[in-house]
C-alpha atoms as a PDB file:
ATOM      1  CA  UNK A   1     -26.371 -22.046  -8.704  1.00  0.00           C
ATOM      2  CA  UNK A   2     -29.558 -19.709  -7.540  1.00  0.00           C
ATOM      3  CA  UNK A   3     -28.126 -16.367  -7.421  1.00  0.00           C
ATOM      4  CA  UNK A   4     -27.876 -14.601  -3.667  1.00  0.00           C
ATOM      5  CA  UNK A   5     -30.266 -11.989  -2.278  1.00  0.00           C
ATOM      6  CA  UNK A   6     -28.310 -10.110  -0.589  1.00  0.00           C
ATOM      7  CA  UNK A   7     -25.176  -9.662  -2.295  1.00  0.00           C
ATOM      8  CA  UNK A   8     -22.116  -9.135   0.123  1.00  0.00           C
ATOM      9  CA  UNK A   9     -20.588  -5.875   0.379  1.00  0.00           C
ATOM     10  CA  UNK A  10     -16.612  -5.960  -0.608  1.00  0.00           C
ATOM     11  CA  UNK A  11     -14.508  -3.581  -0.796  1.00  0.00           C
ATOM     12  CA  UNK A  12     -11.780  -2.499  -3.370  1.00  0.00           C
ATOM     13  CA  UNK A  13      -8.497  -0.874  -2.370  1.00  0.00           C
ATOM     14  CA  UNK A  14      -5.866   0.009  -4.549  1.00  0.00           C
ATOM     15  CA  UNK A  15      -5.883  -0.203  -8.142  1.00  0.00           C
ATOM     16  CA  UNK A  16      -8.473  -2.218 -10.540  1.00  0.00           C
ATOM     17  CA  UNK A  17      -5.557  -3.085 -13.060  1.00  0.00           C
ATOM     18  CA  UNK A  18      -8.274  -3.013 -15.530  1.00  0.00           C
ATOM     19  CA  UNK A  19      -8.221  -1.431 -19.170  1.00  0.00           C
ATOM     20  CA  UNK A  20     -11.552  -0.363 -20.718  1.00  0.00           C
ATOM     21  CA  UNK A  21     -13.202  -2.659 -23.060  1.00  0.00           C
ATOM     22  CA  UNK A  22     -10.732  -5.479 -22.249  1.00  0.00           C
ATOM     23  CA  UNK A  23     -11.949  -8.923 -20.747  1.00  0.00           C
ATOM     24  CA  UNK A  24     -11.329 -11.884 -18.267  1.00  0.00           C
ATOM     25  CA  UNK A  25      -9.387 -13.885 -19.569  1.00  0.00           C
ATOM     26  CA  UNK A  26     -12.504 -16.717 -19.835  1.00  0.00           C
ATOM     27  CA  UNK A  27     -14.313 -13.884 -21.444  1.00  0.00           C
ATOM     28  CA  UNK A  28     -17.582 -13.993 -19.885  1.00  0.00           C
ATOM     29  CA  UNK A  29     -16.966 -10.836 -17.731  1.00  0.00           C
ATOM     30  CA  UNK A  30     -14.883  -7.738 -18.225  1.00  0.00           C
ATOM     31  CA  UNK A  31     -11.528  -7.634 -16.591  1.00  0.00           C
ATOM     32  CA  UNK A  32     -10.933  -5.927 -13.389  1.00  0.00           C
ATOM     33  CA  UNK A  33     -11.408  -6.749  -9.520  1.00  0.00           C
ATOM     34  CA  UNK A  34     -14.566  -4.887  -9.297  1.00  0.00           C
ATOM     35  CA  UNK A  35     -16.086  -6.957 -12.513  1.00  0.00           C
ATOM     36  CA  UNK A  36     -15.040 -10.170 -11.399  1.00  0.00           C
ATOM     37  CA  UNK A  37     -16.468  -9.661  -7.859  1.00  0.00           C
ATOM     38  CA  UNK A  38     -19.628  -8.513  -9.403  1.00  0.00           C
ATOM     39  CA  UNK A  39     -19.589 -11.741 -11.533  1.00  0.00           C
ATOM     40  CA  UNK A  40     -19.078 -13.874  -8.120  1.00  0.00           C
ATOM     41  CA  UNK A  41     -22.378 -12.435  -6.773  1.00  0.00           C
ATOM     42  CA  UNK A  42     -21.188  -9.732  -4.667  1.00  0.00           C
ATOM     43  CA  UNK A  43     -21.278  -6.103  -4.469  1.00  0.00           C
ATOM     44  CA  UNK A  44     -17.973  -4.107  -5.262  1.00  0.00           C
ATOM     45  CA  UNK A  45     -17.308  -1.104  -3.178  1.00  0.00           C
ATOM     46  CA  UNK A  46     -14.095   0.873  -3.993  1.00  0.00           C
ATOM     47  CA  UNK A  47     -12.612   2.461  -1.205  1.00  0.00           C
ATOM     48  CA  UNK A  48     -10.715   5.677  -2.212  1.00  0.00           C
ATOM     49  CA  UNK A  49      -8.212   7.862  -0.430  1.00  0.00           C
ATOM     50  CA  UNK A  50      -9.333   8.029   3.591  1.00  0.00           C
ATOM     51  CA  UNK A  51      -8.889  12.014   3.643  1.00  0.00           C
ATOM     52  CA  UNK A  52      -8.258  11.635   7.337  1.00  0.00           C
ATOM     53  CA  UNK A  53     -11.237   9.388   8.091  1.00  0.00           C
ATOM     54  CA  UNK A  54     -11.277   6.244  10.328  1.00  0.00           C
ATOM     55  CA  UNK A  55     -11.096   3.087   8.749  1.00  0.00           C
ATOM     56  CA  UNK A  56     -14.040   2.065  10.933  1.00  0.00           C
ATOM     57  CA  UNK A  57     -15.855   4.854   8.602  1.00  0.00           C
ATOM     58  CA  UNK A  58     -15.065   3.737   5.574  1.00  0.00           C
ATOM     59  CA  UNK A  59     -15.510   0.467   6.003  1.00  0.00           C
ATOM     60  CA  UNK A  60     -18.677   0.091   7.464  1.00  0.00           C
ATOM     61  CA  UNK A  61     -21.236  -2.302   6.378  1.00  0.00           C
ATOM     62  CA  UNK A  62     -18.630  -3.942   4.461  1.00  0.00           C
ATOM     63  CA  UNK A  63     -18.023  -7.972   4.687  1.00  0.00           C
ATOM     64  CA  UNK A  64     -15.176  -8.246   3.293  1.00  0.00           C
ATOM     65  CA  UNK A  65     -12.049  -6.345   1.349  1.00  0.00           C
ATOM     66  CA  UNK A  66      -9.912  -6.528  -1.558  1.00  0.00           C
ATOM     67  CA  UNK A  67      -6.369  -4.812  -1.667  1.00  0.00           C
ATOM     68  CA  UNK A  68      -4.434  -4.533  -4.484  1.00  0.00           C
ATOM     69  CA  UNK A  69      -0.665  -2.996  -5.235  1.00  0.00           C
ATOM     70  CA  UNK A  70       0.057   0.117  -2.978  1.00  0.00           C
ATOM     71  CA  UNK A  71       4.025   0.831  -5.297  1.00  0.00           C
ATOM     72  CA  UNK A  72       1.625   1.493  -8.674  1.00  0.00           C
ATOM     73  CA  UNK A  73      -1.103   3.801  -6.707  1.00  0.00           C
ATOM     74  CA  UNK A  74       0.894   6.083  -4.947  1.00  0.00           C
ATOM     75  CA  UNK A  75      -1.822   7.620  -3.329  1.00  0.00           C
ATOM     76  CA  UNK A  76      -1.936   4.272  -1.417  1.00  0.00           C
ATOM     77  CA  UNK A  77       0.525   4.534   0.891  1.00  0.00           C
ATOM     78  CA  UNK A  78       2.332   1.682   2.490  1.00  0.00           C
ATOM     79  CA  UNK A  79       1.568   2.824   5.775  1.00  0.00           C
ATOM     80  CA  UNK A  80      -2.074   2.806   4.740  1.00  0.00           C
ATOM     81  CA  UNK A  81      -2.037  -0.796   3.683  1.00  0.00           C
ATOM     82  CA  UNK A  82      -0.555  -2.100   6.918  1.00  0.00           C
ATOM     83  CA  UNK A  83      -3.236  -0.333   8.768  1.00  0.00           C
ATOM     84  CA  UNK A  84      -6.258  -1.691   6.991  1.00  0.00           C
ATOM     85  CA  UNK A  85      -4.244  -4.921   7.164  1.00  0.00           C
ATOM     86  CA  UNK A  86      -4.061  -4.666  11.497  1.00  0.00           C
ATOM     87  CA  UNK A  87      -8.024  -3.192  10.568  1.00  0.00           C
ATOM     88  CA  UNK A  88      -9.349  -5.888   8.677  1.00  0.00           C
ATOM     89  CA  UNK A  89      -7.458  -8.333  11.222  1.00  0.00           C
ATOM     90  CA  UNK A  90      -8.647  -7.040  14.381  1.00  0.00           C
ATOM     91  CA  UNK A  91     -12.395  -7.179  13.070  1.00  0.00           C
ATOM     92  CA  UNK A  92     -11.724 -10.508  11.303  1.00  0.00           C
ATOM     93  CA  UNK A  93     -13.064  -9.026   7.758  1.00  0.00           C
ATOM     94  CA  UNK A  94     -12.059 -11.660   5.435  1.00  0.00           C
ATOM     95  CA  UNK A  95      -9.350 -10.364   2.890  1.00  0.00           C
ATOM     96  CA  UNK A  96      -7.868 -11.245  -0.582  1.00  0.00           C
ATOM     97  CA  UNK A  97      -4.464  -9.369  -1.578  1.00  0.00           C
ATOM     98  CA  UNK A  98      -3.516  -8.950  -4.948  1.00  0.00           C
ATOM     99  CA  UNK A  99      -0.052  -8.998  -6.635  1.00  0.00           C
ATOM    100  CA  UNK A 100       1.444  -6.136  -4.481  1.00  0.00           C
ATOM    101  CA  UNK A 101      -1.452  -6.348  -1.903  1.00  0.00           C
ATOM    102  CA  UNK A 102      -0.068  -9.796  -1.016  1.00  0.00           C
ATOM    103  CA  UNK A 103       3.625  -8.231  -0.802  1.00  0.00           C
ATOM    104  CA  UNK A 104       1.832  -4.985   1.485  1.00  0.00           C
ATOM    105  CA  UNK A 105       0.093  -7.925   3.753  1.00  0.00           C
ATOM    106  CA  UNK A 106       3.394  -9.930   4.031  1.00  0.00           C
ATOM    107  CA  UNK A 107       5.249  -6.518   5.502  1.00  0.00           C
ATOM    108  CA  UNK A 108       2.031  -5.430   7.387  1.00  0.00           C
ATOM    109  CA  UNK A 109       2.524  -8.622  10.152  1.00  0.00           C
ATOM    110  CA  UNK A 110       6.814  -8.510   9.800  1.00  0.00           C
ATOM    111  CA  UNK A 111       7.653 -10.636   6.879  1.00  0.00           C
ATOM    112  CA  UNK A 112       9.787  -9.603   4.375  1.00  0.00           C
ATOM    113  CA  UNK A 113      10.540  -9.488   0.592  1.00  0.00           C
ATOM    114  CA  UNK A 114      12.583  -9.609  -2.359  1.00  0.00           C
ATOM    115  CA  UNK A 115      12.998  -6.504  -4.126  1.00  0.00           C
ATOM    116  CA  UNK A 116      14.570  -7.865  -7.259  1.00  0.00           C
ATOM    117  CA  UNK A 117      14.359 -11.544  -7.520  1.00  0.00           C
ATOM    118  CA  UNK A 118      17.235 -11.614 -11.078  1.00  0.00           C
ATOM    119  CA  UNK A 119      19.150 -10.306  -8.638  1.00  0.00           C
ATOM    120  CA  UNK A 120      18.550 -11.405  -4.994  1.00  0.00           C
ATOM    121  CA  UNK A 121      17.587 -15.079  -6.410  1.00  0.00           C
ATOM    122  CA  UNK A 122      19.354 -15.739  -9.670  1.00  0.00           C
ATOM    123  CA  UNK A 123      18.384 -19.157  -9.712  1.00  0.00           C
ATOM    124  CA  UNK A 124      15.157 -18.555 -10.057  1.00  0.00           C
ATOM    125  CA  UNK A 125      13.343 -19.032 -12.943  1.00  0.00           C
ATOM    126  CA  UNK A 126      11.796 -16.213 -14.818  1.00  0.00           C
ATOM    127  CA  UNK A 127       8.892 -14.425 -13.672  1.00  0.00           C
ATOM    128  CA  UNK A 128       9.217 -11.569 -15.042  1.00  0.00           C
ATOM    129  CA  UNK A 129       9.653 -11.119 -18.841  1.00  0.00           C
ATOM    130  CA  UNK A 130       8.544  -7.557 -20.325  1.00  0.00           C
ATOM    131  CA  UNK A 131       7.999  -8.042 -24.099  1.00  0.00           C
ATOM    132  CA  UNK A 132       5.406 -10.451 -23.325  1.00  0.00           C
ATOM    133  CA  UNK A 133       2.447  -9.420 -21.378  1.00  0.00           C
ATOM    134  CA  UNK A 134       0.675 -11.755 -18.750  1.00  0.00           C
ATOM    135  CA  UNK A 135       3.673 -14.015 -18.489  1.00  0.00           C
ATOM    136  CA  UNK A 136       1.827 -17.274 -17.114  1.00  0.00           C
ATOM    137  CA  UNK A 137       3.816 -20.146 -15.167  1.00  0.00           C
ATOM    138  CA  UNK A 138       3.123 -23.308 -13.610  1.00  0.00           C
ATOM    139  CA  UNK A 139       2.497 -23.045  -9.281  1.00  0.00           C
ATOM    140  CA  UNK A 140       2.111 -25.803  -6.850  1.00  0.00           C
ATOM    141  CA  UNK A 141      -0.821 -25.602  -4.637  1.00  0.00           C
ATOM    142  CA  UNK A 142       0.181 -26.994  -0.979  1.00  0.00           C
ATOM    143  CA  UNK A 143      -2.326 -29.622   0.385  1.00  0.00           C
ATOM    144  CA  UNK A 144      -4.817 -29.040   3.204  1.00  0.00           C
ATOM    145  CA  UNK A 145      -4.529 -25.093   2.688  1.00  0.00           C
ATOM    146  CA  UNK A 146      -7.310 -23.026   1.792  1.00  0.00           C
ATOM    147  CA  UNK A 147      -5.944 -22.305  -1.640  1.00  0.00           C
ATOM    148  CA  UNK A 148      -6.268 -26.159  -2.073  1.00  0.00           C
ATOM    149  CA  UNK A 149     -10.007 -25.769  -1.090  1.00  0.00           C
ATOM    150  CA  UNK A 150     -10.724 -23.365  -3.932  1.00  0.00           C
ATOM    151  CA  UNK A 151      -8.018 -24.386  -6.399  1.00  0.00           C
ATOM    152  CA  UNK A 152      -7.307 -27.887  -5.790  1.00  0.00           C
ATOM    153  CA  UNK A 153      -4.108 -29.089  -4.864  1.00  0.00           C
ATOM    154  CA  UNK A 154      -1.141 -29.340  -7.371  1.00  0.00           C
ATOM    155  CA  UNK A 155      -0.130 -28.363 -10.258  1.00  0.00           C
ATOM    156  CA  UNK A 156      -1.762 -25.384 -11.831  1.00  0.00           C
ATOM    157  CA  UNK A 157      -1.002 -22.577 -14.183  1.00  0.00           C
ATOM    158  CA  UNK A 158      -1.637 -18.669 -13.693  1.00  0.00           C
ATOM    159  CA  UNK A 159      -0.669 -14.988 -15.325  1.00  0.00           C
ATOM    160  CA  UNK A 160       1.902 -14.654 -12.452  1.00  0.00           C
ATOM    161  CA  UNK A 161       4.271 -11.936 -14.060  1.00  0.00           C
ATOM    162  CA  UNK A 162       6.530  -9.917 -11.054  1.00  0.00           C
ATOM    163  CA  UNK A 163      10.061  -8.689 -10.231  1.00  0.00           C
ATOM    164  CA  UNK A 164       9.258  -8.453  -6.414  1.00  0.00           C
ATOM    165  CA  UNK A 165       8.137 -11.705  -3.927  1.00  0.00           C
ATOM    166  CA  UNK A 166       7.729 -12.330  -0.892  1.00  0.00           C
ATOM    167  CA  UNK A 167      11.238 -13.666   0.780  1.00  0.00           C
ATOM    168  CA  UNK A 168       9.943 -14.949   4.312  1.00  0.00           C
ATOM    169  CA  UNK A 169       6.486 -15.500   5.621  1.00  0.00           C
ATOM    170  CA  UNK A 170       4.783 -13.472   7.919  1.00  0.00           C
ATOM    171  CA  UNK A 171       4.507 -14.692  11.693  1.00  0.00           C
ATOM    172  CA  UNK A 172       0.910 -16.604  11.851  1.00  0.00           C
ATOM    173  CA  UNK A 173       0.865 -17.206   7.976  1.00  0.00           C
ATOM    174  CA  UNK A 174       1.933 -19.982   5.910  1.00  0.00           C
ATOM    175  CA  UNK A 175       2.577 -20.974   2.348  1.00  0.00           C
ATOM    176  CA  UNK A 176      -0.342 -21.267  -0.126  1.00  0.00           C
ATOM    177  CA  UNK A 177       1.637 -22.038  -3.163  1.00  0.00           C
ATOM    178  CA  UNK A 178       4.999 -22.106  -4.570  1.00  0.00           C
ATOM    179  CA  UNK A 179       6.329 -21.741  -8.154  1.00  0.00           C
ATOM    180  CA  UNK A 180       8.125 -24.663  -9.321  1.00  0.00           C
ATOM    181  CA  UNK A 181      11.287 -23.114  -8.370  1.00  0.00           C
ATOM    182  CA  UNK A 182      10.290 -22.496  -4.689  1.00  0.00           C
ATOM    183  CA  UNK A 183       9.220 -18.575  -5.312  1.00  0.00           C
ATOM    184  CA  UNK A 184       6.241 -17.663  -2.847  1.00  0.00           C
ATOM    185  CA  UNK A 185       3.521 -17.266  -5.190  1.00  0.00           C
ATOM    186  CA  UNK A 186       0.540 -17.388  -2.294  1.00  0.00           C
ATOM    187  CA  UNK A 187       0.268 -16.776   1.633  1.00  0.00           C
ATOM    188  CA  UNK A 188      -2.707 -17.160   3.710  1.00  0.00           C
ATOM    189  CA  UNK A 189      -3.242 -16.972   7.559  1.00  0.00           C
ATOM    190  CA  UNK A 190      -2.902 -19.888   9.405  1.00  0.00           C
ATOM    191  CA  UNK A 191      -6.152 -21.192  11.146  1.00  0.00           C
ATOM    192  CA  UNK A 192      -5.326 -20.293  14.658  1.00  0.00           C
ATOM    193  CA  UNK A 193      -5.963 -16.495  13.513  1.00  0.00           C
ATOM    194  CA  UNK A 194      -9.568 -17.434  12.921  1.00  0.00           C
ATOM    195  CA  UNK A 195      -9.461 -15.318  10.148  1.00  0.00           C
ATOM    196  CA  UNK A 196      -9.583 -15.464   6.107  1.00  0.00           C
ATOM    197  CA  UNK A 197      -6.484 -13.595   4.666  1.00  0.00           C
ATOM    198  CA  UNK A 198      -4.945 -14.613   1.526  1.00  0.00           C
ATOM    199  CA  UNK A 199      -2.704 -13.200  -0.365  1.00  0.00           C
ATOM    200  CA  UNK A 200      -1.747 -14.223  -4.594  1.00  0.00           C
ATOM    201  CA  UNK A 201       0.986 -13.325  -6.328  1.00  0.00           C
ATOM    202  CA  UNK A 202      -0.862 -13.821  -9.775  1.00  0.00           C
ATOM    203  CA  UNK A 203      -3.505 -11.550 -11.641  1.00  0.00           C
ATOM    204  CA  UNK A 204      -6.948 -13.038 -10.802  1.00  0.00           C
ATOM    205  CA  UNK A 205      -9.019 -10.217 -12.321  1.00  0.00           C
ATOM    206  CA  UNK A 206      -6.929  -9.452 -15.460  1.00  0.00           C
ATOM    207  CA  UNK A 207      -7.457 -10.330 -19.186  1.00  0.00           C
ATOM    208  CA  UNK A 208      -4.838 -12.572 -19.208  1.00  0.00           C
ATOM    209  CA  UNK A 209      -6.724 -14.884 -16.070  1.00  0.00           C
ATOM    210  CA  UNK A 210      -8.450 -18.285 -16.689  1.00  0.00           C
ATOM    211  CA  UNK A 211     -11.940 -18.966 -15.799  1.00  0.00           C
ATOM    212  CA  UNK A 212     -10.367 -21.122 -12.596  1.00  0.00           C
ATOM    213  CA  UNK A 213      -8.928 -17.653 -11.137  1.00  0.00           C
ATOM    214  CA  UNK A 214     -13.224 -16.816 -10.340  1.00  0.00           C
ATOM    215  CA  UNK A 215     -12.618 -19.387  -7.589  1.00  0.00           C
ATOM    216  CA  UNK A 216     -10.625 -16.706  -5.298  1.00  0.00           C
ATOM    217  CA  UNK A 217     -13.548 -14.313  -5.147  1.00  0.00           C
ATOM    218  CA  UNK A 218     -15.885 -16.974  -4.429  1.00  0.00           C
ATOM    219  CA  UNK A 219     -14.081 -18.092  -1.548  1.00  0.00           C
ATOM    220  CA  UNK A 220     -13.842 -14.997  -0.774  1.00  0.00           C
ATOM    221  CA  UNK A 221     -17.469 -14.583  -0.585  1.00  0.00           C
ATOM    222  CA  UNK A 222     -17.718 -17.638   1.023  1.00  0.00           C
ATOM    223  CA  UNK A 223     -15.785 -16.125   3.736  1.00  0.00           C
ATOM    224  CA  UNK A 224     -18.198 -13.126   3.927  1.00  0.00           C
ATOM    225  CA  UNK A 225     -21.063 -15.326   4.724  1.00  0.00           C
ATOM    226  CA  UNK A 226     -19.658 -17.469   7.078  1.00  0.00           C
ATOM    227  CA  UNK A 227     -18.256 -14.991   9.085  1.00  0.00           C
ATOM    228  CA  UNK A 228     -21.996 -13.220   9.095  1.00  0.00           C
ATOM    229  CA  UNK A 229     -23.468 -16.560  10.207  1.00  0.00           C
ATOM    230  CA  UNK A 230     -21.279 -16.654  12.510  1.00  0.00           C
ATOM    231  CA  UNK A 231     -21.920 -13.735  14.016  1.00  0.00           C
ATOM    232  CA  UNK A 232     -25.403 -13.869  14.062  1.00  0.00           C
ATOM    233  CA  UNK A 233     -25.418 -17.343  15.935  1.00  0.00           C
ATOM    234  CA  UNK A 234     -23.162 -15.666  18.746  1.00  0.00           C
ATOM    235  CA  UNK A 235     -25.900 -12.925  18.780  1.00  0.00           C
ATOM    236  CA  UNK A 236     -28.690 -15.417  18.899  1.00  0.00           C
ATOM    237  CA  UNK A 237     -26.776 -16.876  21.919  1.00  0.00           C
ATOM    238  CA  UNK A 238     -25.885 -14.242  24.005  1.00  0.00           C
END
């Protein structure tokens, strides 16, 4: 694939859950959200604490965002999240949440969450298990959603490793993927939004990802450039 020009502009916000010197977990990058966006042909932009500036200041000339987990950056508040959420909606800036990001996305449009799935869904099966590091775990990708278009539908297996998930689905957003056991383990938003917003419970950036986990980025990116095209054909029309 001929590498792009102009590389999109995406931005990072929250934290890079990266360790120096470590990895991806295909090990052809290093680990991190910033790396593996850089290794998807675009340009990482981390976006740190707004000091009182508008979000239409720090995100300009950005196509697209990342968000990441706002309850292990507490600089990032909550409050913050749901507003670059509304943000990113209202200007149709395609958007990938990570881990918590997907939780802060879920709450930012009214759904809700489990805070302690051993306890609020025994029956579920494990997903979190702390002596072992990048627990990994079998989804199921739902057909005909965008997830399917990057990941292929089925049966696939990530580094999803969490005590929280979300419980029910935002209004406007549907079900990506599910773990075998029915956890949430991706949202998106449903077409009608005109808008790409996904949210993954997993670790796409992380040592402990596999070379498939690139694909979210890239569709991200392919978001990016679609929604420029777009624009630029309804500015070529006007």
């Amino acid at each position: 694939m001929a590498a792009r020009t102009n590389l999109p502009r995406i931005g990072v916000y929250g934290p890079d859950c990266s360790t120096p010197r470590e990895r991806h977990g295909c090990g052809l990058w290093p680990a991190g959200i910033a790396a593996s966006l850089t290794a998807a042909e675009a340009e990482p932009v981390v976006i740190a604490d707004s000091n009182g500036r508008s979000w239409d200041d720090l995100l300009e000339g950005l196509q697209g965002m990342v968000i990441s987990g706002y309850d292990i950056a507490p600089r990032h508040k909550p409050a913050d999240f749901e507003a670059l959420c509304h943000w990113c909606k209202e200007h149709k800036l395609p958007l990938l949440a990570v881990d918590h990001g997907m939780h802060g996305l879920n709450a930012a449009f009214g759904g809700t969450m489990f805070f302690d799935l051993p306890r609020d869904l025994p029956e579920a099966l494990q997903h979190r298990h702390p002596p072992e590091r990048g627990l990994r775990h079998a989804i199921n990708v739902i057909p005909d959603t965008k997830l399917a278009e990057l990941y292929g539908e089925g049966e696939v297996v990530v580094n999803s490793e969490h005590r929280r998930a979300v419980q029910r689905v935002a209004r406007g957003f549907r079900i990506g993927a599910n773990a075998l056991d029915g956890v949430i383990e991706s949202i998106e938003a449903a077409e009608f939004f005109g808008w790409f917003a996904m949210g993954v419970q997993w670790q796409p950036a992380s040592a402990t990802a596999s070379g498939l986990d690139i694909q979210l980025f890239r569709g991200l990116i392919d978001a990016c450039v679609n929604r420029e095209t777009a624009e630029l054909r309804e500015y070529a029309a006007a």
